[in-house]
Protein backbone atom coordinates (compact mmCIF):
# COMPACT_ATOMS: atom_id res chain seq x y z
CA UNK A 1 186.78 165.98 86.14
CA UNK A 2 183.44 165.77 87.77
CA UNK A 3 181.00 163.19 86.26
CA UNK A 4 177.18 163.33 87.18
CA UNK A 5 174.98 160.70 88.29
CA UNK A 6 171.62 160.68 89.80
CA UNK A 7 171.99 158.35 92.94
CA UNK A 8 175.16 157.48 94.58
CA UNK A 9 175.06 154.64 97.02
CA UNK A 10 178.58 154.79 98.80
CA UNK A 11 180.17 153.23 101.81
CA UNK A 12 178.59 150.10 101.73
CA UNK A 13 179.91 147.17 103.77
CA UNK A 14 179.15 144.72 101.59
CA UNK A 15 178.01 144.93 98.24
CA UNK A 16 176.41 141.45 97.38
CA UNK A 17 176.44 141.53 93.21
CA UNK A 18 175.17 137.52 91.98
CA UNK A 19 177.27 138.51 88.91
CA UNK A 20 178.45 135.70 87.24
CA UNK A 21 181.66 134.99 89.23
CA UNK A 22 178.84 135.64 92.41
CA UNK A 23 181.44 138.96 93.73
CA UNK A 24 181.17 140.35 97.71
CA UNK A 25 182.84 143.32 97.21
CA UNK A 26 183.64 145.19 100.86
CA UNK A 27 183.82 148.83 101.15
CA UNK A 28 182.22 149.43 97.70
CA UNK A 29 179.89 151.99 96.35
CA UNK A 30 177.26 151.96 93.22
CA UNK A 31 175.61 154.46 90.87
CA UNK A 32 172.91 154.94 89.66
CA UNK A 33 171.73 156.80 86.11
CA UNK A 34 168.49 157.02 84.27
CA UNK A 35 167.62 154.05 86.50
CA UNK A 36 170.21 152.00 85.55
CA UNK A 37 173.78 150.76 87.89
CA UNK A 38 176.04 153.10 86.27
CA UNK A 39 178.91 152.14 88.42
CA UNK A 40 180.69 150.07 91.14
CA UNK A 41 184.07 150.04 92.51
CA UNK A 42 185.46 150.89 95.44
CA UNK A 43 184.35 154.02 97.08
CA UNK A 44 187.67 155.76 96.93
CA UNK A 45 187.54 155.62 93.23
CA UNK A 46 183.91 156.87 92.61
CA UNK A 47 184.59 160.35 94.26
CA UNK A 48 185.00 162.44 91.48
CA UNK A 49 180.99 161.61 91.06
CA UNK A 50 178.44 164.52 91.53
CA UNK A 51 175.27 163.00 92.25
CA UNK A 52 171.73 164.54 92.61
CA UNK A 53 171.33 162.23 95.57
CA UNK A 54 173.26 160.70 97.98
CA UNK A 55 172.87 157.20 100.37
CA UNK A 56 175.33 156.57 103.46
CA UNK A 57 175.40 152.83 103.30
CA UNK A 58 178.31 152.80 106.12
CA UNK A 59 177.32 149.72 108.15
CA UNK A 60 174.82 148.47 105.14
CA UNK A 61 174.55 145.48 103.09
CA UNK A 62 173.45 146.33 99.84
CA UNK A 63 172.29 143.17 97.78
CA UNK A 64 170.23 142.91 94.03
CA UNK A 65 166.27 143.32 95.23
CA UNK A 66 164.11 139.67 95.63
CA UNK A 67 162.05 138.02 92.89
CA UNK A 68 159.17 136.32 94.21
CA UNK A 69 158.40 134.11 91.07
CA UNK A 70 154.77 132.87 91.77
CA UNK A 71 152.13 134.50 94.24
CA UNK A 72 149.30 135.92 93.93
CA UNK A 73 149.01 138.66 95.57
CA UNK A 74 145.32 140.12 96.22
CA UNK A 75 144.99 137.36 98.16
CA UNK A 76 146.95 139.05 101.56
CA UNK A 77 142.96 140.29 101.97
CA UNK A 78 143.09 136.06 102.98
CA UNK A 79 145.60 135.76 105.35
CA UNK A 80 144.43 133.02 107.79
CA UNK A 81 141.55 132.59 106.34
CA UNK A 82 141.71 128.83 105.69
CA UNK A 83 143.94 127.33 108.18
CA UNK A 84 144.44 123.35 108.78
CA UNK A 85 143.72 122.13 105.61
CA UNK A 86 145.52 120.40 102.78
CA UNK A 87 144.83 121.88 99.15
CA UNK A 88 141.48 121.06 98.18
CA UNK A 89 140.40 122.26 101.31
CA UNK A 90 141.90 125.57 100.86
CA UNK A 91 140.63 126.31 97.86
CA UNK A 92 137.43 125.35 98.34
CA UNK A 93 137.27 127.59 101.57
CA UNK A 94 139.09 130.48 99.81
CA UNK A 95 136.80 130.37 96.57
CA UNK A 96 133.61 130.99 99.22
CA UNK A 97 135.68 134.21 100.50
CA UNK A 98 136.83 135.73 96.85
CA UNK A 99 132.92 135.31 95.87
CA UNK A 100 132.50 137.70 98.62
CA UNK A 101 134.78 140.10 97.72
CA UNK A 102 137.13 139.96 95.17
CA UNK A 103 136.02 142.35 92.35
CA UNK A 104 138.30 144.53 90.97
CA UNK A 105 138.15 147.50 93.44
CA UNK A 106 139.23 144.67 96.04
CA UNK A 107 141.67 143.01 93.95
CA UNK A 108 143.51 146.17 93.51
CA UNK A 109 143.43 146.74 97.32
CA UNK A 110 144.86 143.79 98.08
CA UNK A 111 147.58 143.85 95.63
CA UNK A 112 148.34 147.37 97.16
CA UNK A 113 148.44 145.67 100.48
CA UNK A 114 150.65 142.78 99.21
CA UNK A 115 152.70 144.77 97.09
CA UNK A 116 153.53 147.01 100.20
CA UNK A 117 154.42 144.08 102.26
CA UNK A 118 156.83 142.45 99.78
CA UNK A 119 158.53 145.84 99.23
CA UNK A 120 158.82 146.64 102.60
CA UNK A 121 160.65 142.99 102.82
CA UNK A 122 163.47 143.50 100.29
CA UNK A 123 160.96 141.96 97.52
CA UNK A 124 161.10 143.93 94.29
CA UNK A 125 159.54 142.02 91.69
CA UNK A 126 156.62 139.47 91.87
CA UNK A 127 154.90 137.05 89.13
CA UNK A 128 152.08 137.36 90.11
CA UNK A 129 148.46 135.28 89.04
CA UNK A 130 145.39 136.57 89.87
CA UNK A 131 141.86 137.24 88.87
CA UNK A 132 140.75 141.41 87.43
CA UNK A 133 144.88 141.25 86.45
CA UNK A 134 144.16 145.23 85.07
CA UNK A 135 143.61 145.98 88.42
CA UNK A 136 146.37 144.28 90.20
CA UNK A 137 148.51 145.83 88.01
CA UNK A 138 147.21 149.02 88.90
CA UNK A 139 147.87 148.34 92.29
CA UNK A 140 150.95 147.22 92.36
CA UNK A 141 152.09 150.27 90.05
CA UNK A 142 150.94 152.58 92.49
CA UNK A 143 153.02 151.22 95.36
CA UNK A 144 155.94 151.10 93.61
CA UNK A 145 156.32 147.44 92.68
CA UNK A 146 157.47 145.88 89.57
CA UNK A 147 155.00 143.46 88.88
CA UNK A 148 154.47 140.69 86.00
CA UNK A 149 151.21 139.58 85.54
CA UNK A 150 148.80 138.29 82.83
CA UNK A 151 145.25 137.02 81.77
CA UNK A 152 143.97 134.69 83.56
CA UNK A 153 142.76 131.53 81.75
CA UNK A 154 139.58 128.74 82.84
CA UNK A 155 137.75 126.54 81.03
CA UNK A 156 134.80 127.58 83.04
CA UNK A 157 133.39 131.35 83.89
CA UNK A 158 134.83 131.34 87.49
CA UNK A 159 134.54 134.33 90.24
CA UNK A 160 135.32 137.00 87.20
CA UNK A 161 132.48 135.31 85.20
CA UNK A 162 133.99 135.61 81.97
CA UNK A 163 133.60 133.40 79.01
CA UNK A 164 136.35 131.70 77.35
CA UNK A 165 136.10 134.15 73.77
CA UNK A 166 136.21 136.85 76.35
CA UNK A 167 139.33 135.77 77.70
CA UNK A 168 141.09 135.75 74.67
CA UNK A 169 139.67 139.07 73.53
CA UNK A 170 141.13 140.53 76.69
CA UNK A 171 144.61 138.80 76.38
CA UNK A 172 144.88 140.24 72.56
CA UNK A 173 144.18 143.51 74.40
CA UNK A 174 146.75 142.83 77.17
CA UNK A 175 149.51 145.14 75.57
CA UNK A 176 147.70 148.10 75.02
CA UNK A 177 146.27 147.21 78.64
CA UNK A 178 150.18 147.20 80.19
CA UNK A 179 151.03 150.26 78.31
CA UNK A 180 148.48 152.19 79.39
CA UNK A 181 148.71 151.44 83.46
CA UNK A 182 152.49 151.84 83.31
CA UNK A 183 155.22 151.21 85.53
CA UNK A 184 158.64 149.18 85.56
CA UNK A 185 159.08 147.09 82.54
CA UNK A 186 157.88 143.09 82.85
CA UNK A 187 157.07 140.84 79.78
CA UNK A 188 154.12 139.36 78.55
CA UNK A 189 153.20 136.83 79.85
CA UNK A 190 149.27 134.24 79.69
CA UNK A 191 148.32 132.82 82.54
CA UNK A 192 146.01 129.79 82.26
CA UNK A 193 145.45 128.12 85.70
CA UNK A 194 146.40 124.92 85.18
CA UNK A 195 146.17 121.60 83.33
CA UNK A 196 143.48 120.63 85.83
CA UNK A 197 140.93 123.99 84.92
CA UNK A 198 141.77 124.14 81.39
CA UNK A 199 141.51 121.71 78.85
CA UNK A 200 144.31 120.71 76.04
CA UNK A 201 142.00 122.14 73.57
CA UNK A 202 141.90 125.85 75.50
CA UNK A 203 145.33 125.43 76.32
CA UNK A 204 146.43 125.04 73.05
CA UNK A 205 144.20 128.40 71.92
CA UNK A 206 146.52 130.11 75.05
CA UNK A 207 149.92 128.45 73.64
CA UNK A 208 148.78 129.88 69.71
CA UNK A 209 148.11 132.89 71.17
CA UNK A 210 151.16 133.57 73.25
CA UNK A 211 153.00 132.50 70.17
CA UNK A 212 151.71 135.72 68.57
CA UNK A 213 151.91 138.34 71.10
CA UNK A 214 155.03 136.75 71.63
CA UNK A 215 154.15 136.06 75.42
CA UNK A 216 155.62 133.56 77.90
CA UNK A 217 153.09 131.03 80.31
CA UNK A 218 152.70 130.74 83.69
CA UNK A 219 150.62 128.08 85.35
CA UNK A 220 150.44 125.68 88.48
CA UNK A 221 151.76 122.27 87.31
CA UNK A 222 152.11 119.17 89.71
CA UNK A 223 151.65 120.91 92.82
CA UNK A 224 150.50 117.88 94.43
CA UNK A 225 150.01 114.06 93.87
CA UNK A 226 146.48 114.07 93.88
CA UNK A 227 146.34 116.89 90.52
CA UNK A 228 148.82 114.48 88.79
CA UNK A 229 146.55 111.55 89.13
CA UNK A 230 143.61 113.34 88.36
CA UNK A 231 145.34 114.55 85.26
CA UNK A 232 146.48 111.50 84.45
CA UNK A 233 142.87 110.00 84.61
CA UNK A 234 141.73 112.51 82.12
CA UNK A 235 144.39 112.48 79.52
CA UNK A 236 146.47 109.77 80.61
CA UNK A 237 149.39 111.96 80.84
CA UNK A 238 151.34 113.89 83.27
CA UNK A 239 150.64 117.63 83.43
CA UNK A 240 153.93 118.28 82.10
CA UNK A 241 153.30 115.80 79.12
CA UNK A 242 149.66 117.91 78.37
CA UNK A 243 151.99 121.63 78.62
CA UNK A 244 154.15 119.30 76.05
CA UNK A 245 151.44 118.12 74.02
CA UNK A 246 149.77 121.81 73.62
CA UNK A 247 152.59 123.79 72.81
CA UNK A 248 152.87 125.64 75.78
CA UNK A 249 156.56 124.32 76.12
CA UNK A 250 157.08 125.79 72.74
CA UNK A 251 157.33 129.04 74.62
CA UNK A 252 159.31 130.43 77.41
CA UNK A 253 157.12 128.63 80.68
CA UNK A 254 157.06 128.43 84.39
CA UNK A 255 155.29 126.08 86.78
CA UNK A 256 154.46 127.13 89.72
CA UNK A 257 155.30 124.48 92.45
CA UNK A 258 156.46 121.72 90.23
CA UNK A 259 156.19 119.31 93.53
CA UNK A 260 155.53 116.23 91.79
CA UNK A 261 157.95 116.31 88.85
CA UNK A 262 159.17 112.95 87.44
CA UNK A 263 162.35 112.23 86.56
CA UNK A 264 160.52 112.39 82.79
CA UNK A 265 159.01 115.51 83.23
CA UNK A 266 161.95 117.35 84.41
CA UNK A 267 163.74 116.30 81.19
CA UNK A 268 161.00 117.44 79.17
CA UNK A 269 161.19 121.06 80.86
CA UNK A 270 164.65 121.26 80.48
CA UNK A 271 164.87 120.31 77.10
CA UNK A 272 162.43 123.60 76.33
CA UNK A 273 164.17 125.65 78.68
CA UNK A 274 161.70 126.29 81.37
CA UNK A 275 161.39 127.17 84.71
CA UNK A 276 159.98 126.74 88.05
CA UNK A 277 158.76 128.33 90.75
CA UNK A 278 159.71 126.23 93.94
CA UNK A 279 157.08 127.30 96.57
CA UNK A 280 158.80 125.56 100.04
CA UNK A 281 156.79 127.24 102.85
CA UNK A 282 153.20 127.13 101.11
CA UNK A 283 153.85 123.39 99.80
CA UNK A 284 155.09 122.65 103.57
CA UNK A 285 151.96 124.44 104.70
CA UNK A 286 149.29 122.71 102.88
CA UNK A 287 150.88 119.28 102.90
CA UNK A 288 151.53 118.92 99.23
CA UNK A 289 155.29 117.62 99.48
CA UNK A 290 158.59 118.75 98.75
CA UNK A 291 160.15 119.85 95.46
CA UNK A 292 163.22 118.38 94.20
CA UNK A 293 164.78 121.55 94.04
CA UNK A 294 168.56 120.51 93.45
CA UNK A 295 167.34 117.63 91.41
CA UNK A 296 165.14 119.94 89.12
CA UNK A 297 168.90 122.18 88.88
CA UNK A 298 170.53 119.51 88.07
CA UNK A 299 168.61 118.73 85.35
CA UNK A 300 168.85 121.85 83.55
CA UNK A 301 166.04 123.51 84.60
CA UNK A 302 166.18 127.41 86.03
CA UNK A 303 164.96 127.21 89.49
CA UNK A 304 163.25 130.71 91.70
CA UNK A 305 161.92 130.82 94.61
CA UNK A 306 158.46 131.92 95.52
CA UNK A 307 155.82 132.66 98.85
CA UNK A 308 152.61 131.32 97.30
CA UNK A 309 149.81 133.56 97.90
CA UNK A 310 148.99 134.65 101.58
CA UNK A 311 146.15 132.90 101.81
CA UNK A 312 148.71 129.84 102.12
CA UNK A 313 151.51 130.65 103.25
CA UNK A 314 150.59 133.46 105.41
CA UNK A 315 153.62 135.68 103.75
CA UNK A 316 155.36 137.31 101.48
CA UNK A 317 158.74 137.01 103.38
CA UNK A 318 161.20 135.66 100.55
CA UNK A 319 164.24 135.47 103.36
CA UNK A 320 161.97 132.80 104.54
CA UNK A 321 161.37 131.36 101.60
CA UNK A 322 165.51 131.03 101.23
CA UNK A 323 166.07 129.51 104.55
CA UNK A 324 163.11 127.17 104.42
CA UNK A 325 164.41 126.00 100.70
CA UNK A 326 167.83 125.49 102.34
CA UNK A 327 166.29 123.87 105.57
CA UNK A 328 164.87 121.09 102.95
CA UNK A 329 168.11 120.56 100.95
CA UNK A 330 169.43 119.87 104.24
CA UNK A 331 166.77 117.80 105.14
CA UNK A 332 166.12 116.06 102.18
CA UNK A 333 170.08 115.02 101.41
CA UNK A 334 172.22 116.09 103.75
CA UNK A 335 173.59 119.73 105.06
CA UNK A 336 176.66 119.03 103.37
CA UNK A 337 174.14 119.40 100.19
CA UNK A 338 173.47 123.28 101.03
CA UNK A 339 174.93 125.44 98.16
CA UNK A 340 174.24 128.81 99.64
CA UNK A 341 175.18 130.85 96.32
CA UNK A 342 172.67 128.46 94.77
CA UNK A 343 169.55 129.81 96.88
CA UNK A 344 170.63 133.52 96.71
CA UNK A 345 170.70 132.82 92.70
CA UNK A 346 167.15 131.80 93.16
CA UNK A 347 165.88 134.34 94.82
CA UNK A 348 167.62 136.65 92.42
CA UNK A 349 169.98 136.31 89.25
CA UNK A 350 168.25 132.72 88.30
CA UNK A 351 165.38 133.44 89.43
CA UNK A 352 165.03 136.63 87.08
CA UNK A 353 165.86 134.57 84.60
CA UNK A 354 163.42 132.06 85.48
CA UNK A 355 160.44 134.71 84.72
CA UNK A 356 162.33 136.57 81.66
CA UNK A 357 164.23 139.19 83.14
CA UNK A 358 167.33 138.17 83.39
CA UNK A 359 168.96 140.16 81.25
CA UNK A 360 167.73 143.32 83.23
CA UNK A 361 167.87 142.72 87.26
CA UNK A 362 168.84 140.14 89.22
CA UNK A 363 172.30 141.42 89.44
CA UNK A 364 173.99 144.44 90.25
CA UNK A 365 176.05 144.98 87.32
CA UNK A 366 176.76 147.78 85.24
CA UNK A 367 173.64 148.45 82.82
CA UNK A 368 171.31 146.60 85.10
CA UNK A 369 167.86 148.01 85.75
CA UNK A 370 168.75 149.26 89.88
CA UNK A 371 166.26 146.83 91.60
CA UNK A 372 168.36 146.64 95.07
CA UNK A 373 167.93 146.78 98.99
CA UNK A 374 169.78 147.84 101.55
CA UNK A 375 170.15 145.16 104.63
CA UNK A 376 171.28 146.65 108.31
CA UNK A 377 174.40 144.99 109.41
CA UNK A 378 174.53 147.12 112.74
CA UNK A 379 171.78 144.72 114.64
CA UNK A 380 173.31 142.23 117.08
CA UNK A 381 171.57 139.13 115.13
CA UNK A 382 173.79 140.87 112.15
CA UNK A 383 176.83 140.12 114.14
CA UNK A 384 179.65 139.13 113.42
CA UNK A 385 179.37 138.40 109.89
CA UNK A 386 181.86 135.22 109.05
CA UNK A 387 180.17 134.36 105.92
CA UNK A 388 178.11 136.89 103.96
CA UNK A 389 175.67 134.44 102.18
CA UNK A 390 174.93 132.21 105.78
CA UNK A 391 174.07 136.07 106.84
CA UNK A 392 171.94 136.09 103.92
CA UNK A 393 170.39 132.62 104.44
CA UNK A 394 169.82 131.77 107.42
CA UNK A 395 170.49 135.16 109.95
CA UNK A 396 168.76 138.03 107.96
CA UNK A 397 165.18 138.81 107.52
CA UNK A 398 162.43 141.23 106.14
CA UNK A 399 162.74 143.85 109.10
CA UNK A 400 166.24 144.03 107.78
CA UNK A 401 165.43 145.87 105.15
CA UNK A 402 165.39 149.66 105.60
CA UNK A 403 165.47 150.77 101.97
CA UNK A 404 164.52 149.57 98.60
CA UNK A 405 165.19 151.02 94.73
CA UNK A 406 163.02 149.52 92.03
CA UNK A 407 164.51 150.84 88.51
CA UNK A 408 166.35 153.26 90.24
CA UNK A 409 163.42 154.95 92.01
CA UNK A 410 163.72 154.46 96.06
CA UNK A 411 160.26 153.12 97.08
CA UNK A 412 160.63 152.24 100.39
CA UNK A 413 163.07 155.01 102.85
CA UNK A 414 164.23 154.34 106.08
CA UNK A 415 161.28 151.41 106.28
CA UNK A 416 158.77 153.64 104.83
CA UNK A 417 156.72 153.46 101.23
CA UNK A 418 157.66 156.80 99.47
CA UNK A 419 154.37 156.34 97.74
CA UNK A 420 151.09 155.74 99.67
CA UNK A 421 150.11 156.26 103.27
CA UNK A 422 150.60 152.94 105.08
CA UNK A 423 148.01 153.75 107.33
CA UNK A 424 145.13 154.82 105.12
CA UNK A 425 145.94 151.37 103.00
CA UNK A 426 145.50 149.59 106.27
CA UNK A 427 142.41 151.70 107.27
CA UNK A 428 140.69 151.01 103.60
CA UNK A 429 141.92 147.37 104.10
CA UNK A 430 140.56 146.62 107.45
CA UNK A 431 136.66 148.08 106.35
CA UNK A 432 136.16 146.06 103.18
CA UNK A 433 137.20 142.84 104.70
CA UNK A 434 134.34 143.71 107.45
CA UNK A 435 131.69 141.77 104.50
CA UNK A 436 133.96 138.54 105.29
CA UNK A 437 132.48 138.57 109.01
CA UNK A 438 129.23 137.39 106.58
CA UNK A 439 130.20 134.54 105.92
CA UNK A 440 132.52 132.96 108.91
């Protein structure tokens, strides 16, 4: 008896699920219904399916779809803009360009552009911080992208030129705001910048706040030495201890970067179930230091992996991101150290969990939102395969990916967006950035 389905995904080589038992099924195929996994077994046992579509993944790796869990993604308008410096040199050479630019017509160009470029790489959702967030969001929606982001929160009026009261109005519109634009579900979540732009008085307002909406935080905390002594010269606390002290860590949080964590602060996070974002190419990059990501594990805190914005670190390639993050486990203790499941699960499973989702994607398991990719085994870089998650790692990257599903809806076919003209992004692209030549 014939059972229908909308999408049928069969013949796939390997089917990589970061379930909880972390399954590599072979010769497996996978559902898909009202945008949900609707089933997986082995392809002899899903033929009595009728299904409105069909995908031949013979020679295919098909593997839950990346989480990039901090970037900022506008900022791909940036890439190589400020090259050679450490932090405080990049931002104050990347603040100059954004006052150039970066109103909201731009900042939902370059989200389309960024968007794009993380889809087209096997990445399917992003937290993403950035200034005009309504019109990120748009952005991102239209390429197909599920995107989290949030209200952005500084003590001062900054490059959008808003007014603290103004900020909060527009974050106790922020719901209406999502539901209108649309697109594949994300949480709330506040953004303030940091503990460095906003003071414990504002971010205590944000932490109330969020508390009502029901909201979770995002914000950069200890990305380098030189924030945590400046913090500490202020408030004589860690960042960590001000997130504490404010009741941000009352709610569901993730840092961004987390370089600097003490052995303190970790315990603190952990003990209010946060998260971080470990950023290992754009912390490289900029010279900030390396995150104690098996440490920060270890200590109870959920761990995903992120690019940075491009402006940093250039890309959005989260295969990077895994092999660099293994690269410095390696490095850092010893190769013997290298828990390959471990840095799939943050670029997936743990890290949807890490920014709220984890009880939709991250997996491919039956009632899971389909966020997925397909991988192309058939490449001679691709082969042999002797260990599936090493392929994964350290062999495969972002021009591996041919095709990408985001809630069940393929965005990306045969290396191609399904929903804007690559070229006429580029084109539009390529003639605002011509105001940047100003100011070289």
């Amino acid at each position: 008896m014939s059972e229908h389905v909308d999408l049928l995904i069969k013949h796939a080589k390997y089917l990589v699920t970061v379930n909880g038992d972390n399954e590599i099924f072979e010769n497996y195929s996978l559902a898909i219904t009202d945008g949900k996994i609707s089933h997986i077994a082995p392809t002899s046992e899903l033929a009595h399916l009728d299904a409105t579509q069909t995908f031949d993944a013979t020679n295919h790796l098909i593997s839950p779809g990346l989480i990039n869990s901090h970037t900022h993604l506008a900022m791909s308008l940036l890439r190589g803009w400020a090259e050679g410096v450490n932090l405080q040199g990049f931002l104050e050479r990347v603040w100059a360009a954004e006052g150039a630019i970066m109103d909201e017509a731009t900042c939902q160009l370059g989200t389309e552009l960024g968007a794009l470029e993380a889809l087209l790489s096997g990445t399917t959702t992003t937290l993403d911080m950035y200034l005009n967030p309504e019109a990120t969001h748009k952005g991102a929606v239209r390429v197909g992208l599920r995107h989290i982001c949030g209200p952005i929160f500084f003590d001062f009026p900054g490059l959008d030129g808003l007014e603290w009261h103004q900020r909060i109005e527009r974050a106790q519109e922020w719901s209406d705001v999502m539901a209108a634009i649309g697109g594949p579900y994300i949480p709330t979540y506040f953004m303030p910048h940091s503990t460095y732009t906003d003071s414990p008085e504002h971010l205590h307002d944000v932490a109330t706040l969020a508390a009502t909406f029901k909201a979770n935080i995002h914000l950069h905390v200890s990305e380098t030495q030189a924030e945590n002594d400046d913090v500490r010269s202020r408030y004589n606390k860690t960042p960590t201890e001000v997130c504490r002290d404010t009741g941000l860590l009352d709610l569901h949080t993730i840092y961004g970067h987390g370089v600097h964590l003490s052995d303190s602060d970790m315990q603190i996070l952990a003990h209010s179930g946060g998260a971080v974002a470990h950023c290992p190419g754009s912390n490289l990059k900029l010279g900030s230091g390396i995150a104690q990501f098996k440490k920060m594990i270890a200590s109870g805190i959920k761990v995903g992996l992120g690019t940075d914005g491009c402006s940093s670190s250039n890309d959005l390639d989260m295969f990077s991101v895994m092999r660099t993050a293994a690269h410095l486990v390696a490095y850092t203790g010893t190769p013997s150290d290298v828990n390959l499941t471990q840095i799939i699960r943050a670029a997936t499973a743990d890290g949807a969990t890490a920014v709220g989702l984890g009880d939709r994607i991250g997996s491919l398991e039956i009632g899971k939102e389909a966020d997925l990719i397909a991988i192309n085994l058939a490449q001679p870089h691709l082969t042999p395969v002797h260990n599936v998650e090493a392929l994964l790692v350290f062999a495969a990257g972002r021009g591996d990916v041919t095709d990408v599903w985001v809630a069940g809806k393929q965005v990306i076919r045969n290396k191609t967006s399904t929903q804007i003209d690559t070229q006429d992004l580029i084109t539009r692209v390529n003639t605002r950035i011509q105001v940047l030549e100003e100011i070289k």
